[in-house]
Protein backbone atom coordinates (compact mmCIF):
# COMPACT_ATOMS: atom_id res chain seq x y z
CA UNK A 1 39.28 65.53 44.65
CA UNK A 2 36.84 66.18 42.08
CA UNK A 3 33.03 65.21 42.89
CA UNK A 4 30.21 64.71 40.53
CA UNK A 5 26.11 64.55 42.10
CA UNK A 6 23.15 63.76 40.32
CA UNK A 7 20.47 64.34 42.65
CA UNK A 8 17.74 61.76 43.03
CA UNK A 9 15.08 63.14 40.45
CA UNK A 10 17.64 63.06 38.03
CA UNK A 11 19.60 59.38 38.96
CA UNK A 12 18.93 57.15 41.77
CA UNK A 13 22.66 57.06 42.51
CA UNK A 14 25.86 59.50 43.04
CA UNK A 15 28.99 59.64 41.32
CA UNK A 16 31.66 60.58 43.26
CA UNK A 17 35.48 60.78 41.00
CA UNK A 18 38.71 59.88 42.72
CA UNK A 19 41.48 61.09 42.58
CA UNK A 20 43.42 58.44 40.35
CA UNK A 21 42.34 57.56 37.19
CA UNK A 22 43.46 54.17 37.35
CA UNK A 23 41.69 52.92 40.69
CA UNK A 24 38.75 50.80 40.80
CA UNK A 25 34.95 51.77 41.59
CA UNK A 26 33.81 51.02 45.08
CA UNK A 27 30.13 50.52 45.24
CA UNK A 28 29.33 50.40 48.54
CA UNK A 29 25.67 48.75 49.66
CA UNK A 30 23.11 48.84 52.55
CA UNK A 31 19.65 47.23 52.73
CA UNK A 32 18.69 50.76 54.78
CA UNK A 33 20.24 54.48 53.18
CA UNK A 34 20.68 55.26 56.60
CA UNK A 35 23.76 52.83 56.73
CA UNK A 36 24.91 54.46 53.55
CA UNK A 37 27.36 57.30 54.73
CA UNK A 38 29.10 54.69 57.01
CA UNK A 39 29.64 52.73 54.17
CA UNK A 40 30.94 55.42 51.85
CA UNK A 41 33.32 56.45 54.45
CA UNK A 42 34.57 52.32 55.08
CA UNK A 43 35.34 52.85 51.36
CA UNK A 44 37.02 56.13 51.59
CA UNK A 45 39.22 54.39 54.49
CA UNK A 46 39.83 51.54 52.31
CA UNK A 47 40.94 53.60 49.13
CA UNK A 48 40.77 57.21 49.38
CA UNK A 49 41.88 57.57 46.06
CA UNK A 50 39.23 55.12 44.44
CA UNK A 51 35.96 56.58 42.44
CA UNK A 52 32.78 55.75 44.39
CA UNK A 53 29.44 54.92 43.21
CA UNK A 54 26.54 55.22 46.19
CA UNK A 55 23.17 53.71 44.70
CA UNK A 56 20.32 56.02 45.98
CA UNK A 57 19.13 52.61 48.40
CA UNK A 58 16.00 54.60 49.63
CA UNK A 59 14.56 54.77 45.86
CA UNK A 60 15.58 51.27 45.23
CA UNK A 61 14.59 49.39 48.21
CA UNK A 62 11.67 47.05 48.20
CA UNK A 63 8.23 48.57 50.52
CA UNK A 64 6.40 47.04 53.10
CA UNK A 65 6.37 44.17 55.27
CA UNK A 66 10.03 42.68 53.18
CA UNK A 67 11.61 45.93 53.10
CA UNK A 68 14.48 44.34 54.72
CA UNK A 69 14.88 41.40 52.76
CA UNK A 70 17.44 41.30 49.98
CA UNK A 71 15.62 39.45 47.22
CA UNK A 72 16.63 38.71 43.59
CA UNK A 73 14.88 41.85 43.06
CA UNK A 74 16.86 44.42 44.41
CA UNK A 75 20.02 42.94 43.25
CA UNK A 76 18.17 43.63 39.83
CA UNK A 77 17.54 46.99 40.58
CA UNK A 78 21.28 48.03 41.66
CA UNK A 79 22.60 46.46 38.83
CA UNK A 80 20.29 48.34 36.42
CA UNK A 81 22.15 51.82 38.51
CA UNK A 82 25.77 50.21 37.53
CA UNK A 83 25.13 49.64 34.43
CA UNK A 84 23.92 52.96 34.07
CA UNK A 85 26.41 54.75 35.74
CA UNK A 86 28.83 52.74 33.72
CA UNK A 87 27.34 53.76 30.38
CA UNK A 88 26.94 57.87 31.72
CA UNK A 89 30.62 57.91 32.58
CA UNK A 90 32.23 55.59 30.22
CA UNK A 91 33.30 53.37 33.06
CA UNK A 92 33.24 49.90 30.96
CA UNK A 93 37.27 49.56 31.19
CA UNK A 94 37.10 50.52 34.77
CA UNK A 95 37.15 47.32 37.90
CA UNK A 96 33.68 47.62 40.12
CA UNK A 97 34.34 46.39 43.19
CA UNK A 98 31.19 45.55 45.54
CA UNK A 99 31.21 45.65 49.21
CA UNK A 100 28.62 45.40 52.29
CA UNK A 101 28.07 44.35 56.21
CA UNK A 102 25.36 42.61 57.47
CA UNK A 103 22.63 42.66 55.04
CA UNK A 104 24.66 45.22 53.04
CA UNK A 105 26.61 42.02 52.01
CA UNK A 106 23.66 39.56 52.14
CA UNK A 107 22.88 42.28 48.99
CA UNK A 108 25.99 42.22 47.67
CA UNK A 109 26.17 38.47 47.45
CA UNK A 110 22.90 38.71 45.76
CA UNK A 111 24.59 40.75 42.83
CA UNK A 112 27.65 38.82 42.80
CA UNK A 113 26.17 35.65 42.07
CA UNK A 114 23.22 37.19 39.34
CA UNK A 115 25.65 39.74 37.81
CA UNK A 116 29.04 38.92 38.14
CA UNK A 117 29.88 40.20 34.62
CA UNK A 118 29.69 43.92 36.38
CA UNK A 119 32.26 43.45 39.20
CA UNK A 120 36.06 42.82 39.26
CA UNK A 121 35.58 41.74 42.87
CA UNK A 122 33.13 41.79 45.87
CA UNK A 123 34.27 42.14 49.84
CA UNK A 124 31.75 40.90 51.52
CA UNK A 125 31.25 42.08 55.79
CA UNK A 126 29.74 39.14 58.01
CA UNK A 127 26.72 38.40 55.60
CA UNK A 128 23.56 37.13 57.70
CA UNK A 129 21.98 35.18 54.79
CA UNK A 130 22.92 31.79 53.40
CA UNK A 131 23.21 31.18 49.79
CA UNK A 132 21.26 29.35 47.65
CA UNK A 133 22.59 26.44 45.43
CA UNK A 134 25.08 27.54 42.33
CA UNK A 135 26.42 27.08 39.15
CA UNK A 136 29.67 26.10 39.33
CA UNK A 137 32.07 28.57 37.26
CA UNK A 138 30.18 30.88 37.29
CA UNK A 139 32.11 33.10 39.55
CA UNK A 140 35.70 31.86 37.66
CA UNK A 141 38.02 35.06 38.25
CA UNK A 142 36.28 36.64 40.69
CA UNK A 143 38.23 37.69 43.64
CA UNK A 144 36.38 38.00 46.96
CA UNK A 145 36.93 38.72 50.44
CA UNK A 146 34.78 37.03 53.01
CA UNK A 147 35.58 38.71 56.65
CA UNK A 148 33.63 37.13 59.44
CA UNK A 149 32.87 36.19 62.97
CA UNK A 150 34.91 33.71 64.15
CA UNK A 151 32.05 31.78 65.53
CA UNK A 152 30.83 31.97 61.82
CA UNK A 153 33.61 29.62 61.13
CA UNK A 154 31.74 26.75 62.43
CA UNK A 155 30.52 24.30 59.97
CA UNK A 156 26.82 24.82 59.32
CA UNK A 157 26.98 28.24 60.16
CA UNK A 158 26.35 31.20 57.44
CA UNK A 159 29.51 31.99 56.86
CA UNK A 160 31.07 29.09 56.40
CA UNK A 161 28.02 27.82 54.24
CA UNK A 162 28.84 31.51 51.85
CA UNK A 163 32.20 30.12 51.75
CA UNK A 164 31.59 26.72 50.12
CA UNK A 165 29.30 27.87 47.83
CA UNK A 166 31.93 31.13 46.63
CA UNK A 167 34.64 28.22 46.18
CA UNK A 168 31.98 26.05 44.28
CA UNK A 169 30.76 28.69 41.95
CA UNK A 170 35.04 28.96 41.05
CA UNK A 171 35.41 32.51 42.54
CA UNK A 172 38.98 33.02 44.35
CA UNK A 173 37.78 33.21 48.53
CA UNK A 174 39.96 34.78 50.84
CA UNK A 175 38.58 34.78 54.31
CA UNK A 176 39.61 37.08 57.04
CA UNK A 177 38.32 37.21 61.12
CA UNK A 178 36.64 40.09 62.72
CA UNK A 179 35.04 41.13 65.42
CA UNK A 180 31.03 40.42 65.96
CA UNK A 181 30.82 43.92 66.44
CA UNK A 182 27.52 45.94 64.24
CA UNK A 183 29.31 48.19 62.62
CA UNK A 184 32.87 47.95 59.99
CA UNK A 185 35.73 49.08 62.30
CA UNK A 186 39.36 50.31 61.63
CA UNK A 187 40.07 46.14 60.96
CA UNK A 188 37.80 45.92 57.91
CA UNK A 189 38.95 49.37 56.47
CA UNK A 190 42.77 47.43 56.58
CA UNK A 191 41.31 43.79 55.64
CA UNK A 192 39.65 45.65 53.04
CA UNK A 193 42.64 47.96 51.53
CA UNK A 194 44.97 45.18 51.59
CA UNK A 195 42.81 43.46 49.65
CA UNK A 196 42.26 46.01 46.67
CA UNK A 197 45.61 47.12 46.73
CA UNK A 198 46.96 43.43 46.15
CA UNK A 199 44.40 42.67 43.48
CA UNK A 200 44.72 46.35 42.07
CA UNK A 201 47.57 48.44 43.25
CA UNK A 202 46.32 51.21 44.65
């Protein structure tokens, strides 16, 4: 499998080809860069074959006291890196498909709902933050997968308050249980592949 880098000074992401030229981008995101390899490896489980795009998180991530918060912000700043990556390796044709845990997907909400014209779909790993009110239609034909607690299933929770507002901005929410454990397990790599290959056939 072919891999391209582009060290930090030069892009504040990495490129890494797959190893079909048909399968969609994976663009995997974590509020800390630490969480990063765990993430890149959830998406190697889900599609090994699948081109992934790692945003440098350490260069992009807010400082100080709100480090940790994903803000409007640094949903901005990650989809500036798509759309440059996209541009770089003539990618436009190509699905983006977002996916986080925890406030990896709190982040990845963020994006889906300001820049939804850059992904194909969006898996999203039992988010921690509610979101704010919507436009309806304005996720029409987006595809995502919501995988949470089951306790998160409990009206007035977060996750069932993500899911209302994904069905009222139109996108297409399929919801899946796992386990309130911290980190993606072998169930979210399968949750997850099933997903991508149904939507994308790989």
């Amino acid at each position: 499998m072919a891999a391209s880098f582009y060290p930090a000074r030069v892009a504040p992401y990495q490129f890494r080809r797959g190893g079909k030229a048909d399968s969609p981008i994976l663009l995997p995101l974590a509020v800390l860069g630490a969480d990063l390899p765990a993430m890149t490896l959830l998406c190697r489980r889900i599609c090994p074959t699948a081109p992934v795009l790692v945003p440098d998180i350490d260069r992009l991530a807010e400082r100080g006291p709100a480090a940790a918060t994903v803000s409007r912000a640094a949903a901005d700043r990650v989809a500036d890196v798509v759309t440059a990556a996209v541009y770089t390796h003539g990618l436009s044709l190509v699905p983006i498909i977002v996916l986080g845990h925890g406030e990896g997907a709190d982040m990845a909400a963020q994006l889906l709902l300001t820049h939804a014209p850059l992904l194909s779909a969006c898996i999203l790993l039992r988010p921690t933050a509610r979101i704010g009110a919507v436009t309806p239609g304005t996720l029409d034909g987006i595809h995502v997968l919501l995988a949470r607690a089951g306790s998160e299933e409990v009206i007035g929770t977060v996750g069932w308050q993500i899911h209302g507002r994904l069905i009222q901005a139109g996108a297409v929410v399929i919801c899946e249980r796992v386990a309130a454990h911290r980190k993606p397990g072998i169930r979210e790599a399968v949750i997850g592949r099933v997903f991508v290959s149904t939507l994308f056939g790989t």
